[in-house]
Structures are given as structure tokens and as C-alpha cells.
PDB file of N, CA and C in Angstrom:
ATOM      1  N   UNK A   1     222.334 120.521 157.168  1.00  0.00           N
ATOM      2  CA  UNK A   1     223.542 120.668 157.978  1.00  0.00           C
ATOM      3  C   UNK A   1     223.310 119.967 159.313  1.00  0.00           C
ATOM      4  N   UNK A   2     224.609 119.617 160.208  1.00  0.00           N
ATOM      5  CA  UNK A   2     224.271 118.527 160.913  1.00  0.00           C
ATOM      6  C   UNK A   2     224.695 118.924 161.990  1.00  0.00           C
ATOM      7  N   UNK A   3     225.213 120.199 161.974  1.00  0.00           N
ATOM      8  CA  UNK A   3     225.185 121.102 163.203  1.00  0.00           C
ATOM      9  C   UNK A   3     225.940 122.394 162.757  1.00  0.00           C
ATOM     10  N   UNK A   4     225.881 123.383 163.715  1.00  0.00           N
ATOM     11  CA  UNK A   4     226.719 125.008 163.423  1.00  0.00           C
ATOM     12  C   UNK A   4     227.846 125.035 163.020  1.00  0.00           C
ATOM     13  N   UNK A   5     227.885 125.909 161.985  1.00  0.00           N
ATOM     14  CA  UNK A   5     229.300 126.409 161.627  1.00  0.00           C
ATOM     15  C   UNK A   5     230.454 126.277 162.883  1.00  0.00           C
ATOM     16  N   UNK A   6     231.509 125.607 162.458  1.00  0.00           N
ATOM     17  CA  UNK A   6     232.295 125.726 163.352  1.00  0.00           C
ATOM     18  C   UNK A   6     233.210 126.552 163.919  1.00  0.00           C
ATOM     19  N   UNK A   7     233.201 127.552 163.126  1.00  0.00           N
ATOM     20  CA  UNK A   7     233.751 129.253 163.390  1.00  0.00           C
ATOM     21  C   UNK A   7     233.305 129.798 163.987  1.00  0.00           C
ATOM     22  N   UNK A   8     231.196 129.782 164.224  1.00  0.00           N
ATOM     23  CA  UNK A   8     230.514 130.330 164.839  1.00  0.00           C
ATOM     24  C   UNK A   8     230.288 130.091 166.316  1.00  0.00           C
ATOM     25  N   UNK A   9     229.703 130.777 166.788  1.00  0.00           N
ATOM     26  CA  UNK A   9     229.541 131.343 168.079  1.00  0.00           C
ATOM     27  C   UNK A   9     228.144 131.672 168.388  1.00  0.00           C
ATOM     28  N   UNK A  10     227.424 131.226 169.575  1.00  0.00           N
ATOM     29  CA  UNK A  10     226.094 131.333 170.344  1.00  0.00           C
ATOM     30  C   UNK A  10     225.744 133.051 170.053  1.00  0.00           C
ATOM     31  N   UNK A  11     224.676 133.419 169.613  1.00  0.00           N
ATOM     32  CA  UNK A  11     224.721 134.473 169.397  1.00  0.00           C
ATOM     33  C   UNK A  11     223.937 135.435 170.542  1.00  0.00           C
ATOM     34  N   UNK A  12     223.737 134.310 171.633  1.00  0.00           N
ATOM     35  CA  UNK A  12     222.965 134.961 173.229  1.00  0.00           C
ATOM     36  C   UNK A  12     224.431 135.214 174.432  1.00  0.00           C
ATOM     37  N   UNK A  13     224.975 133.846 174.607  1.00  0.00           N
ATOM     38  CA  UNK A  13     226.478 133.873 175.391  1.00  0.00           C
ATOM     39  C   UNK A  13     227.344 134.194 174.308  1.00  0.00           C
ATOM     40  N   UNK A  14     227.477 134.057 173.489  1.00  0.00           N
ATOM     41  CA  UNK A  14     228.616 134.564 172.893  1.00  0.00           C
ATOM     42  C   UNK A  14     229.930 133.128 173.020  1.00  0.00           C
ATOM     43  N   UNK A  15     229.486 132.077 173.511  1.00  0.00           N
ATOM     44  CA  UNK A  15     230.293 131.162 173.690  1.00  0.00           C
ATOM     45  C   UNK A  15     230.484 130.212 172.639  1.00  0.00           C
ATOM     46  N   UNK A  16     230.827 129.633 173.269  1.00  0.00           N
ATOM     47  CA  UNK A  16     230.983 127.906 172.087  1.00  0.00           C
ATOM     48  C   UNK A  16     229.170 127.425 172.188  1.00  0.00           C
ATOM     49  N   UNK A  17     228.640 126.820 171.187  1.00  0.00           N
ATOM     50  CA  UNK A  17     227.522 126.039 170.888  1.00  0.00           C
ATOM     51  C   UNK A  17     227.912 124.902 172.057  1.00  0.00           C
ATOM     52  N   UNK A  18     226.427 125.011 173.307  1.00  0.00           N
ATOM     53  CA  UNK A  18     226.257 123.792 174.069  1.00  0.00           C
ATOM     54  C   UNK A  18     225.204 123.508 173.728  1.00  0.00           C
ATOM     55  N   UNK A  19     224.556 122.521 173.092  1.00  0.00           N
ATOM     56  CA  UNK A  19     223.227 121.327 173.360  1.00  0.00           C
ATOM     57  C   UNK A  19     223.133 122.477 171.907  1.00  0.00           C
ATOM     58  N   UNK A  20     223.773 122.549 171.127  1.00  0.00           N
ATOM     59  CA  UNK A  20     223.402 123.320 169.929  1.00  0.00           C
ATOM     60  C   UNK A  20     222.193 123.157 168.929  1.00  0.00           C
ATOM     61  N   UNK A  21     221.144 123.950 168.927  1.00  0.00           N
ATOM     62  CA  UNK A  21     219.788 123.477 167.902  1.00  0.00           C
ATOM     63  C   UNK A  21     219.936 125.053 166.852  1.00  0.00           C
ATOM     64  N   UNK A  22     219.041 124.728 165.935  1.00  0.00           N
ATOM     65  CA  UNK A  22     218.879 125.361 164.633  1.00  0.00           C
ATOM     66  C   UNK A  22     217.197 125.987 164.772  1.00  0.00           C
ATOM     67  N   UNK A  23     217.094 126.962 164.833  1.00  0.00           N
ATOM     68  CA  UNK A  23     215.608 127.672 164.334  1.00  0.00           C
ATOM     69  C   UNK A  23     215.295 127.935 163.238  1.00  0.00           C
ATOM     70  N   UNK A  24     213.981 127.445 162.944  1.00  0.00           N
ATOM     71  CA  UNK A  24     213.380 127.469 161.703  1.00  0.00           C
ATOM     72  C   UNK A  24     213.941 129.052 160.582  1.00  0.00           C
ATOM     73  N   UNK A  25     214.461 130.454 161.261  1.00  0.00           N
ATOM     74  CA  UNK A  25     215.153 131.255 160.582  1.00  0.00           C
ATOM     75  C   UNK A  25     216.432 130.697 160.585  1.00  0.00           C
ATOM     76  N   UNK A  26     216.920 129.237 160.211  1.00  0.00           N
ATOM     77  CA  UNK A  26     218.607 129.275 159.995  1.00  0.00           C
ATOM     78  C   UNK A  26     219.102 129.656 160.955  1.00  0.00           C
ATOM     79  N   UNK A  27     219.083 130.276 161.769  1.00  0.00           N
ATOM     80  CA  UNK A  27     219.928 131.086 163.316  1.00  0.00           C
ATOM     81  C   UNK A  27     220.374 129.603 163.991  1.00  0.00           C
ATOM     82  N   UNK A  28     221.437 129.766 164.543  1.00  0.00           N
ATOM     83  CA  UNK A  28     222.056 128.440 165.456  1.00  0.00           C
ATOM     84  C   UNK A  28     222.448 129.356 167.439  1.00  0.00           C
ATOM     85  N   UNK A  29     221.732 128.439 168.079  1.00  0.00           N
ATOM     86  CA  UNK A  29     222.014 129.063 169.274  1.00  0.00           C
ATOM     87  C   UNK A  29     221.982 127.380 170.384  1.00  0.00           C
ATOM     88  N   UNK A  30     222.515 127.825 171.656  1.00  0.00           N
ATOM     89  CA  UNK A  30     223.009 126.825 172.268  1.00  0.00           C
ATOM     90  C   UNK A  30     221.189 126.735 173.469  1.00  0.00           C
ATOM     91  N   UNK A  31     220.844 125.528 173.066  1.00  0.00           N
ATOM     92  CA  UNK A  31     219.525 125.054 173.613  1.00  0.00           C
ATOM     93  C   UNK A  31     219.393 125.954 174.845  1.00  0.00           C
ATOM     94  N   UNK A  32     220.163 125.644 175.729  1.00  0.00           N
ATOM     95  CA  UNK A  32     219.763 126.598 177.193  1.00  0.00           C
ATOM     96  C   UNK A  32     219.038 127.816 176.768  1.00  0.00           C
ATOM     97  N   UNK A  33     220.257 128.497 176.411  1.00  0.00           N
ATOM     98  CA  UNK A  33     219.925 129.944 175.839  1.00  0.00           C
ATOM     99  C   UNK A  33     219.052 130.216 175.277  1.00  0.00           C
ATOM    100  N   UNK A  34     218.850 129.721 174.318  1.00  0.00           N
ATOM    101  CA  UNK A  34     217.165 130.345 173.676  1.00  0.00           C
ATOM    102  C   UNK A  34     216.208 129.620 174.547  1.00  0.00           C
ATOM    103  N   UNK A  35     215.947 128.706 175.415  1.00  0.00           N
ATOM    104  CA  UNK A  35     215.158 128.314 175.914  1.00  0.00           C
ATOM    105  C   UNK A  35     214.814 129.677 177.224  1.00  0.00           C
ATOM    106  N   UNK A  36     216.108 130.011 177.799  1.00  0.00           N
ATOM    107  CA  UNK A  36     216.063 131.539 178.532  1.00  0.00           C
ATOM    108  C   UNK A  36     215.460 132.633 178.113  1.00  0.00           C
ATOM    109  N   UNK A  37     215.588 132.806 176.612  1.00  0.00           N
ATOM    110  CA  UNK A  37     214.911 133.915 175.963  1.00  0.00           C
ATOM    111  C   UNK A  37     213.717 133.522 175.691  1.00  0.00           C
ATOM    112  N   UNK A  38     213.233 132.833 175.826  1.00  0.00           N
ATOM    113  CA  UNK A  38     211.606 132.368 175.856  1.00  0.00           C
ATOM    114  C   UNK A  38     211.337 132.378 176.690  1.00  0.00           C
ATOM    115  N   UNK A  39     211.729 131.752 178.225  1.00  0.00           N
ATOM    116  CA  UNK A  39     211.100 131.762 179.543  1.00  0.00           C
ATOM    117  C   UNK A  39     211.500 133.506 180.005  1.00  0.00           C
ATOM    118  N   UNK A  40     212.313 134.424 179.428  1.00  0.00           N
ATOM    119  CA  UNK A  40     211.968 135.965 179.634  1.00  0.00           C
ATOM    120  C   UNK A  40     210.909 136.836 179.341  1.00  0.00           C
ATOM    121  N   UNK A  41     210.471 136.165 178.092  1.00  0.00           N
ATOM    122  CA  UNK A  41     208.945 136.712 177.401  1.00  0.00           C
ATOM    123  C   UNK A  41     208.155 135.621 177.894  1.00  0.00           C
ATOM    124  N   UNK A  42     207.081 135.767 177.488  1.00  0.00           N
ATOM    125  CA  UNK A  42     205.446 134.997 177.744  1.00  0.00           C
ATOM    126  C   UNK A  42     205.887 133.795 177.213  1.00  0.00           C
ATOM    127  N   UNK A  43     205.604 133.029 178.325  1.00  0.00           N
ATOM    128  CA  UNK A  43     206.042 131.233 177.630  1.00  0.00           C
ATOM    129  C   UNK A  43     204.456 130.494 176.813  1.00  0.00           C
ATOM    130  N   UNK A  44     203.788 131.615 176.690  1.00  0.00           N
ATOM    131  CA  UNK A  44     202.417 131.239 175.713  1.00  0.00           C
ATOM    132  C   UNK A  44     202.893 131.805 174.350  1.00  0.00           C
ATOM    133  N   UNK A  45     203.971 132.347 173.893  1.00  0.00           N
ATOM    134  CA  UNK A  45     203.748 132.728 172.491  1.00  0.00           C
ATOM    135  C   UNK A  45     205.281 132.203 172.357  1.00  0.00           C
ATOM    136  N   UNK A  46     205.610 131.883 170.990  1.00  0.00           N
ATOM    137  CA  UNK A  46     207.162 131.667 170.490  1.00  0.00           C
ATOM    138  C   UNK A  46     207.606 132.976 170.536  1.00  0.00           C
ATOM    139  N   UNK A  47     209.058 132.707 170.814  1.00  0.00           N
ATOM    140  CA  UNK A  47     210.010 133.592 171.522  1.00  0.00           C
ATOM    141  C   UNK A  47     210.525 134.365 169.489  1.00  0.00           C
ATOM    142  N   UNK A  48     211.340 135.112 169.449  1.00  0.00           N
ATOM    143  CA  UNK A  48     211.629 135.596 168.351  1.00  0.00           C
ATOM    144  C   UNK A  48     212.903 135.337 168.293  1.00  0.00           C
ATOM    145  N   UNK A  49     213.302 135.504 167.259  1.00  0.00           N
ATOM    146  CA  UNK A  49     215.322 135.185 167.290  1.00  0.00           C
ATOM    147  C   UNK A  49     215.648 136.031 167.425  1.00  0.00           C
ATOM    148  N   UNK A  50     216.532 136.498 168.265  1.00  0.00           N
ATOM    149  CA  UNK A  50     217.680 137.400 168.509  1.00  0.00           C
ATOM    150  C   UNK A  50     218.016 138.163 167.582  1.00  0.00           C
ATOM    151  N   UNK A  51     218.379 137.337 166.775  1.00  0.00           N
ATOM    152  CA  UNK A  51     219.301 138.202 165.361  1.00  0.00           C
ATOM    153  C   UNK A  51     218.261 138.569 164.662  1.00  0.00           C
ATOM    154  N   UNK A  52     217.081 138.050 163.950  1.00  0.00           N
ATOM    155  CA  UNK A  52     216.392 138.288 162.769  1.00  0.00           C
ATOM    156  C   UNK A  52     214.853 138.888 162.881  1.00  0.00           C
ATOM    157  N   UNK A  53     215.095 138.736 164.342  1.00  0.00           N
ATOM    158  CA  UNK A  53     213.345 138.687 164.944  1.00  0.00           C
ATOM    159  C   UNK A  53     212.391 138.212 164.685  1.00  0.00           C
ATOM    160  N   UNK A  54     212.777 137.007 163.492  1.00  0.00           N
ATOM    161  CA  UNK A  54     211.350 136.199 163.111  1.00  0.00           C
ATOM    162  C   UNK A  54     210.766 135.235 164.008  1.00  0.00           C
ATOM    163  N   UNK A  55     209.827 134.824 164.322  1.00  0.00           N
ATOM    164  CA  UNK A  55     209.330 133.847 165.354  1.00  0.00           C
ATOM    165  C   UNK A  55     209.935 132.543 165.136  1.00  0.00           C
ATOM    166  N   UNK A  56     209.684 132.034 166.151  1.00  0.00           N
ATOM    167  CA  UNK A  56     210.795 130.985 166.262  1.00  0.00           C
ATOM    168  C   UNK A  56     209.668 129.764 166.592  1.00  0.00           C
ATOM    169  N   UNK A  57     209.293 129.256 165.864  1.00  0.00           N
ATOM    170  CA  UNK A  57     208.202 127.942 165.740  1.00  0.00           C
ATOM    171  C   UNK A  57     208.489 126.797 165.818  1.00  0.00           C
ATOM    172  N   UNK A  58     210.146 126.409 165.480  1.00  0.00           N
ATOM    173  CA  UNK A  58     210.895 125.195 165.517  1.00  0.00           C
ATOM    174  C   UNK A  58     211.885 125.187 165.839  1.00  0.00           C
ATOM    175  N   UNK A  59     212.321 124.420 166.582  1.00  0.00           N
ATOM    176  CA  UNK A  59     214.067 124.411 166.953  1.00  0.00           C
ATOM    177  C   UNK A  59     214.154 122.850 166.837  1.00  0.00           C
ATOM    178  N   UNK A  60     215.357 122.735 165.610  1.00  0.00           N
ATOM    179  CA  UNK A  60     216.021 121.706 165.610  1.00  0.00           C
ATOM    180  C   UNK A  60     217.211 121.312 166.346  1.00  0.00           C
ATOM    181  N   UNK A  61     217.527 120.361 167.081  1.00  0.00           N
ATOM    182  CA  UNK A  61     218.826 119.920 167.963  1.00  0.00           C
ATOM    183  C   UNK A  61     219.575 119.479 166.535  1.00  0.00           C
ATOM    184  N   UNK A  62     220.913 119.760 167.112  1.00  0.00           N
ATOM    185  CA  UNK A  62     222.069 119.735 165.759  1.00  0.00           C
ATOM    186  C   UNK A  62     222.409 117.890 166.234  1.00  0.00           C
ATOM    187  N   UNK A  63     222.814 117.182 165.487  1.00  0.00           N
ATOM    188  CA  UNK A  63     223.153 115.787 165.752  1.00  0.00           C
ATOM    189  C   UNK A  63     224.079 115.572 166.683  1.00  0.00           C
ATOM    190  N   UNK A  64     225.057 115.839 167.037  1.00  0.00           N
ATOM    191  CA  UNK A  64     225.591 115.874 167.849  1.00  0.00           C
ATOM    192  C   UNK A  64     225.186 116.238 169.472  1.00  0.00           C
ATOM    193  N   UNK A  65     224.106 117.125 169.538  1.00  0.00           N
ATOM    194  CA  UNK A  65     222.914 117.128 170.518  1.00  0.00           C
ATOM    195  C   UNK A  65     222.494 116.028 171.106  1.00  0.00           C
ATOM    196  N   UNK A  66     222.046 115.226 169.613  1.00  0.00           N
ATOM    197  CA  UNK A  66     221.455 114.099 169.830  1.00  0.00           C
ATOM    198  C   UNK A  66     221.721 112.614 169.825  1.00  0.00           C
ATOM    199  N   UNK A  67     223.336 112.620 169.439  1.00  0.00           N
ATOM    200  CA  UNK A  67     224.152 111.512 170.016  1.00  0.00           C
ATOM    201  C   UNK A  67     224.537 111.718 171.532  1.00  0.00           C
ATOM    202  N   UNK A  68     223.992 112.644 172.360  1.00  0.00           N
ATOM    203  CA  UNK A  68     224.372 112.949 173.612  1.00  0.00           C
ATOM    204  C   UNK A  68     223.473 112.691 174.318  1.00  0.00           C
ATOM    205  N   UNK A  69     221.994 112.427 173.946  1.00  0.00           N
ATOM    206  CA  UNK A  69     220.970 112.412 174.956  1.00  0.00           C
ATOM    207  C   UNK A  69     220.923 111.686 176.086  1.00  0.00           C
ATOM    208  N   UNK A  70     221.790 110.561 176.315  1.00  0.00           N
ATOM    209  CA  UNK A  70     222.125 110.308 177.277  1.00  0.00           C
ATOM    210  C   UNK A  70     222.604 110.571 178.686  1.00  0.00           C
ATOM    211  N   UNK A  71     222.998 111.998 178.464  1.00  0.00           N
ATOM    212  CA  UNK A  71     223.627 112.868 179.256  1.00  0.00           C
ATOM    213  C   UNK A  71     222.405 113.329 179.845  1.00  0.00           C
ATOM    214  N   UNK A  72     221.905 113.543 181.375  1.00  0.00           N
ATOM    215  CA  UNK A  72     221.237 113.934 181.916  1.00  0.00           C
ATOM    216  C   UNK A  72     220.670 115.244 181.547  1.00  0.00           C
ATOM    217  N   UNK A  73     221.727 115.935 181.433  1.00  0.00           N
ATOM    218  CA  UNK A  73     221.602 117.394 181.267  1.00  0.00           C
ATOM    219  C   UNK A  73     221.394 118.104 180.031  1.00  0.00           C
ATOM    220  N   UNK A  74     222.218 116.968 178.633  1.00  0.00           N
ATOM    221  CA  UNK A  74     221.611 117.363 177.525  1.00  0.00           C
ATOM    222  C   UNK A  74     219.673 116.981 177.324  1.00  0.00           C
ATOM    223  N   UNK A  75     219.157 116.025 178.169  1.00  0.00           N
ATOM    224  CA  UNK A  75     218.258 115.538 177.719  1.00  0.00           C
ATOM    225  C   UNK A  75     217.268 116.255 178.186  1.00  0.00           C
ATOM    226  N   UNK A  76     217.615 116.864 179.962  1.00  0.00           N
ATOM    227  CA  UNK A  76     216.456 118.151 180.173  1.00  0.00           C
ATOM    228  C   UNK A  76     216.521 119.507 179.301  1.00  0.00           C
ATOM    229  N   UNK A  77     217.750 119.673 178.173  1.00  0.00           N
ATOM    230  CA  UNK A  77     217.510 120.366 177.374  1.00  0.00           C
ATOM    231  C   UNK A  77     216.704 120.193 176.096  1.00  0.00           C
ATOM    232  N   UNK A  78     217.027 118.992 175.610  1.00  0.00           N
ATOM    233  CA  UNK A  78     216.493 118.478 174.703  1.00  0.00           C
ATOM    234  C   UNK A  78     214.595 118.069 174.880  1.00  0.00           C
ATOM    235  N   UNK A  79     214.370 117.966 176.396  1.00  0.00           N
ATOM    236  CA  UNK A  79     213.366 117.703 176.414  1.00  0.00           C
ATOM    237  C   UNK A  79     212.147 119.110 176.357  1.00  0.00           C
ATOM    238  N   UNK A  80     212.912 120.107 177.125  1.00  0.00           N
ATOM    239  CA  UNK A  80     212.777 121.770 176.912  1.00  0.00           C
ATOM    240  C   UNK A  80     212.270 122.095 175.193  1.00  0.00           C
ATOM    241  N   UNK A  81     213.526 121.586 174.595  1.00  0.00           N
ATOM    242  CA  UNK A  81     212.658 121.885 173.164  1.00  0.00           C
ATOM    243  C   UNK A  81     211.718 120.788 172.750  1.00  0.00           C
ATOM    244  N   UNK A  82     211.528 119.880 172.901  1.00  0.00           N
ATOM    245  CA  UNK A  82     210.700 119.313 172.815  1.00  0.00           C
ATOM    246  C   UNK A  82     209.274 119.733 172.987  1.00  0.00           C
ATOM    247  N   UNK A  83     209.116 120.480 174.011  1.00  0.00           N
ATOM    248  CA  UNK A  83     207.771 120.851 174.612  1.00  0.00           C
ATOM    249  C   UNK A  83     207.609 122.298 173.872  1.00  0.00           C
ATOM    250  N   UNK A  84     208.582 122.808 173.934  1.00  0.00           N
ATOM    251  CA  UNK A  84     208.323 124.038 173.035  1.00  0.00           C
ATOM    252  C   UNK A  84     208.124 123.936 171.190  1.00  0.00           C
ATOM    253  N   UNK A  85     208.433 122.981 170.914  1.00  0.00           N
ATOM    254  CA  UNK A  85     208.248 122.397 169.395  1.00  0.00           C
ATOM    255  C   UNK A  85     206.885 122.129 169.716  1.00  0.00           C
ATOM    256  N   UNK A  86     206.336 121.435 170.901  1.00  0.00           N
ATOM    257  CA  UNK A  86     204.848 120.269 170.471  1.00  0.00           C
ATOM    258  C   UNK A  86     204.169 121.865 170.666  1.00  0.00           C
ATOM    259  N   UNK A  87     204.393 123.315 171.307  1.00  0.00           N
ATOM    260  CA  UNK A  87     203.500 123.902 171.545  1.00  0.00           C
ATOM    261  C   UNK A  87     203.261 124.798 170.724  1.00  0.00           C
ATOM    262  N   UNK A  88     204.506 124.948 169.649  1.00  0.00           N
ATOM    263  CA  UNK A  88     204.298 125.950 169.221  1.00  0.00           C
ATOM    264  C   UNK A  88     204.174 125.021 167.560  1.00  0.00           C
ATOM    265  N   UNK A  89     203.693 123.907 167.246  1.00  0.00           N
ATOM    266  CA  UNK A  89     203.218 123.378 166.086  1.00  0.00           C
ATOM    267  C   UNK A  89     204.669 122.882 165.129  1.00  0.00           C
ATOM    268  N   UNK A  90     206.006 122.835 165.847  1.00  0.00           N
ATOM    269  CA  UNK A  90     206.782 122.205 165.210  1.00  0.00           C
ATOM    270  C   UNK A  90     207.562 120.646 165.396  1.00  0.00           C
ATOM    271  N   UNK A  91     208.084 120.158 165.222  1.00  0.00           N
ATOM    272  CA  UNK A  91     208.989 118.792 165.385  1.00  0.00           C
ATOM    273  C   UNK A  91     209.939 118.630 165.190  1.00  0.00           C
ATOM    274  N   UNK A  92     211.094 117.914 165.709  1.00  0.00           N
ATOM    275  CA  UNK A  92     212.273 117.920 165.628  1.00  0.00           C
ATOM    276  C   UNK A  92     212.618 117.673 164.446  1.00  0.00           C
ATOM    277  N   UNK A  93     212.047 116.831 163.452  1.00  0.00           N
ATOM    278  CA  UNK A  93     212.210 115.866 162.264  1.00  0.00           C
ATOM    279  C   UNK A  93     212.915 116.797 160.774  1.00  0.00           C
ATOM    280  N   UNK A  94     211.923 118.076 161.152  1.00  0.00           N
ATOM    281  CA  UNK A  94     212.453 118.603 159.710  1.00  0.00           C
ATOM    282  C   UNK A  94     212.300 120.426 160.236  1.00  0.00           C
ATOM    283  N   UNK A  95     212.204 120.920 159.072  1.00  0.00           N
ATOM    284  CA  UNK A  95     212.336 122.170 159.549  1.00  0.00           C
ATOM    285  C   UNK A  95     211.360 122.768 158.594  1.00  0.00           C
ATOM    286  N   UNK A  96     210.451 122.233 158.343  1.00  0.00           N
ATOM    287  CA  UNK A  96     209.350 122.601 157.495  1.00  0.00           C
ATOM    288  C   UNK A  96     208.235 123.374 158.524  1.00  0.00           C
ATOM    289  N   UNK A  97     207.852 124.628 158.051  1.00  0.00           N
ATOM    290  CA  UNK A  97     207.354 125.668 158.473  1.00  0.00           C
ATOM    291  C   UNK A  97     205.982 125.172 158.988  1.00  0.00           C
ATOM    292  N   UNK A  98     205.613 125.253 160.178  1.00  0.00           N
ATOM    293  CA  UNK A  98     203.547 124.187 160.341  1.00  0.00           C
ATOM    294  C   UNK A  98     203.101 125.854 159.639  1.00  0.00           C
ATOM    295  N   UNK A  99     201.567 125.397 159.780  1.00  0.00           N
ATOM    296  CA  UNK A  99     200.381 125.738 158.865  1.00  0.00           C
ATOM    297  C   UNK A  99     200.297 127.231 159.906  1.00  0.00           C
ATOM    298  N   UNK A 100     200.168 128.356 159.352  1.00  0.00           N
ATOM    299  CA  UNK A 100     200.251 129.763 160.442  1.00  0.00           C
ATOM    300  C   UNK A 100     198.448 129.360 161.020  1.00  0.00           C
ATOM    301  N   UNK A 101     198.073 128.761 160.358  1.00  0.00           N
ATOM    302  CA  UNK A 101     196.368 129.046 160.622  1.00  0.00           C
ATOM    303  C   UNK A 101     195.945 128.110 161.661  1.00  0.00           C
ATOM    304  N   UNK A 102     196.870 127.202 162.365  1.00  0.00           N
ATOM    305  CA  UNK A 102     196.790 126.555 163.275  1.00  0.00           C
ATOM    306  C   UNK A 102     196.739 127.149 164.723  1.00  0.00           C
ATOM    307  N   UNK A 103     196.577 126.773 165.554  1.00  0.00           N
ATOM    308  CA  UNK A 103     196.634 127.336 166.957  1.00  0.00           C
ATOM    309  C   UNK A 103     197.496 126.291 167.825  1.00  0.00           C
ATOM    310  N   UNK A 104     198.459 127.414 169.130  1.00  0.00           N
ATOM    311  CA  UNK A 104     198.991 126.278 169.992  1.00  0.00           C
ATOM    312  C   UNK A 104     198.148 126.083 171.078  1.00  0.00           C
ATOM    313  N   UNK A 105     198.401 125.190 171.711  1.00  0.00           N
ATOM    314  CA  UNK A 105     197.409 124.912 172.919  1.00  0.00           C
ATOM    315  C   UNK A 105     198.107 125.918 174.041  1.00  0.00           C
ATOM    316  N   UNK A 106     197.467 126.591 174.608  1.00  0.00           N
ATOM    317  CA  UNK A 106     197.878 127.146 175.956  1.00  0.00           C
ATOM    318  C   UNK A 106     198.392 126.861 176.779  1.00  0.00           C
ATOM    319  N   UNK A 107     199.523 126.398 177.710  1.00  0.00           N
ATOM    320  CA  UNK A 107     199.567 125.927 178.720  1.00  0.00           C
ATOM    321  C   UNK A 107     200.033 126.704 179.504  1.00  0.00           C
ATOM    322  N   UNK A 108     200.125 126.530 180.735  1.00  0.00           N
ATOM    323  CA  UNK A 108     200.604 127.455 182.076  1.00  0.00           C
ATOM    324  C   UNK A 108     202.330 127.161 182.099  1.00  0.00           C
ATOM    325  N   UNK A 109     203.011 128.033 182.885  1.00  0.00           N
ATOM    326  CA  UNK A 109     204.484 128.064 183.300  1.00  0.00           C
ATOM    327  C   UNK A 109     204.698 126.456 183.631  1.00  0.00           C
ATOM    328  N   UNK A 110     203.789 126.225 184.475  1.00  0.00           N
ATOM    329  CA  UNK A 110     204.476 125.228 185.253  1.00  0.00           C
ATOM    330  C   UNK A 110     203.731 123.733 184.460  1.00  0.00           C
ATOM    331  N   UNK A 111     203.136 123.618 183.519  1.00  0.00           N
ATOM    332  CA  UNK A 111     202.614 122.329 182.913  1.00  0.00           C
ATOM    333  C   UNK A 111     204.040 122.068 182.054  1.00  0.00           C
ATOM    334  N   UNK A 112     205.087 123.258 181.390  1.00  0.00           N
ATOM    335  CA  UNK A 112     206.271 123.359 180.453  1.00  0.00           C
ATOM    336  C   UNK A 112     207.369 122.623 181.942  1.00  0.00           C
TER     337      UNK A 112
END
């Protein structure tokens, strides 16, 4: 799928999908937002989904995300997951689960 249901709704604001990405549980939420619910918990461990509570190891940007990167503001979002994909062992590319037996590298608040 090439972005969220279009009926659906951010399930953190409750709004319309902005900078919309996909977590490895299927869940669709608007980039800011889950990037908030991660910087609320420990920005050393993946944040959990909202809805399902499974860990959240990958976030895919929906295409439309990513015909936008141009946009200043989509791209410090986009770049947000970015860093949270390289840390927590996932990639934008697919949504294939990394290896649990791996480790992320640590980094501090302010290296993200």
C-alpha cells in the first residue's frame, strides 16, 4: 500500500495523516506524532504503537511523504525517521522485520 486508508485518521492527533509513515505492526500514524511518542519515552529503545503495543522497529514514509521531500519540513520529518530506522535496525525500503538478535547502537538525545 502506498499510503493510509483514506477514511482513516492519525491514531495520536486524531487528525488527517501529515508526513504519513506505516510501522512495521501495519499501524499508520502522521511522522511528527509518533516521532513525539518516542521522544516521550527513552529515545534509546523503540517506542511501541499506540494501538497494538508492539515495538515499533520500522517506520515506513507512505509515497506521497516522499514525493514531498522537498518541503523543508517534510524532510526534517523524514529525516527523524530516518535516524530512528538506522537505530533501531530498520530501512525505509521494505518492511521486513531485522534480525531480534541484533543490537542498536546507543546514542545520546542530542547525537538524534
Amino acid at each position: 500500500m502506498d499510503g493510509p486508508p483514506g477514511n482513516d485518521c492519525c491514531a495520536i492527533c486524531h487528525g488527517h495523516f501529515n508526513i504519513a509513515c506505516q510501522a512495521n505492526c501495519s499501524h499508520w500514524f502522521c511522522g511528527d506524532c509518533i516521532m513525539l511518542v518516542w521522544h516521550h519515552g527513552s529515545v534509546l529503545q523503540p517506542c511501541k504503537c499506540p494501538l497494538c503495543r508492539r515495538q515499533i522497529t520500522l517506520l515506513v514514509p507512505g509515497e506521497a511523504s516522499l514525493r514531498e521531500r522537498n518541503d523543508p519540513n517534510v524532510a526534517e520529518v523524514l529525516g527523524k525517521i530516518e535516524r530512528y530506522n538506522h537505530l533501531f535496525g530498520g530501512n525505509t525500503s521494505s518492511l521486513v522485520q531485522p534480525d531480534p538478535h541484533q543490537k542498536a547502537t546507543a546514542k545520546t538525545r542530542t547525537e538524534l
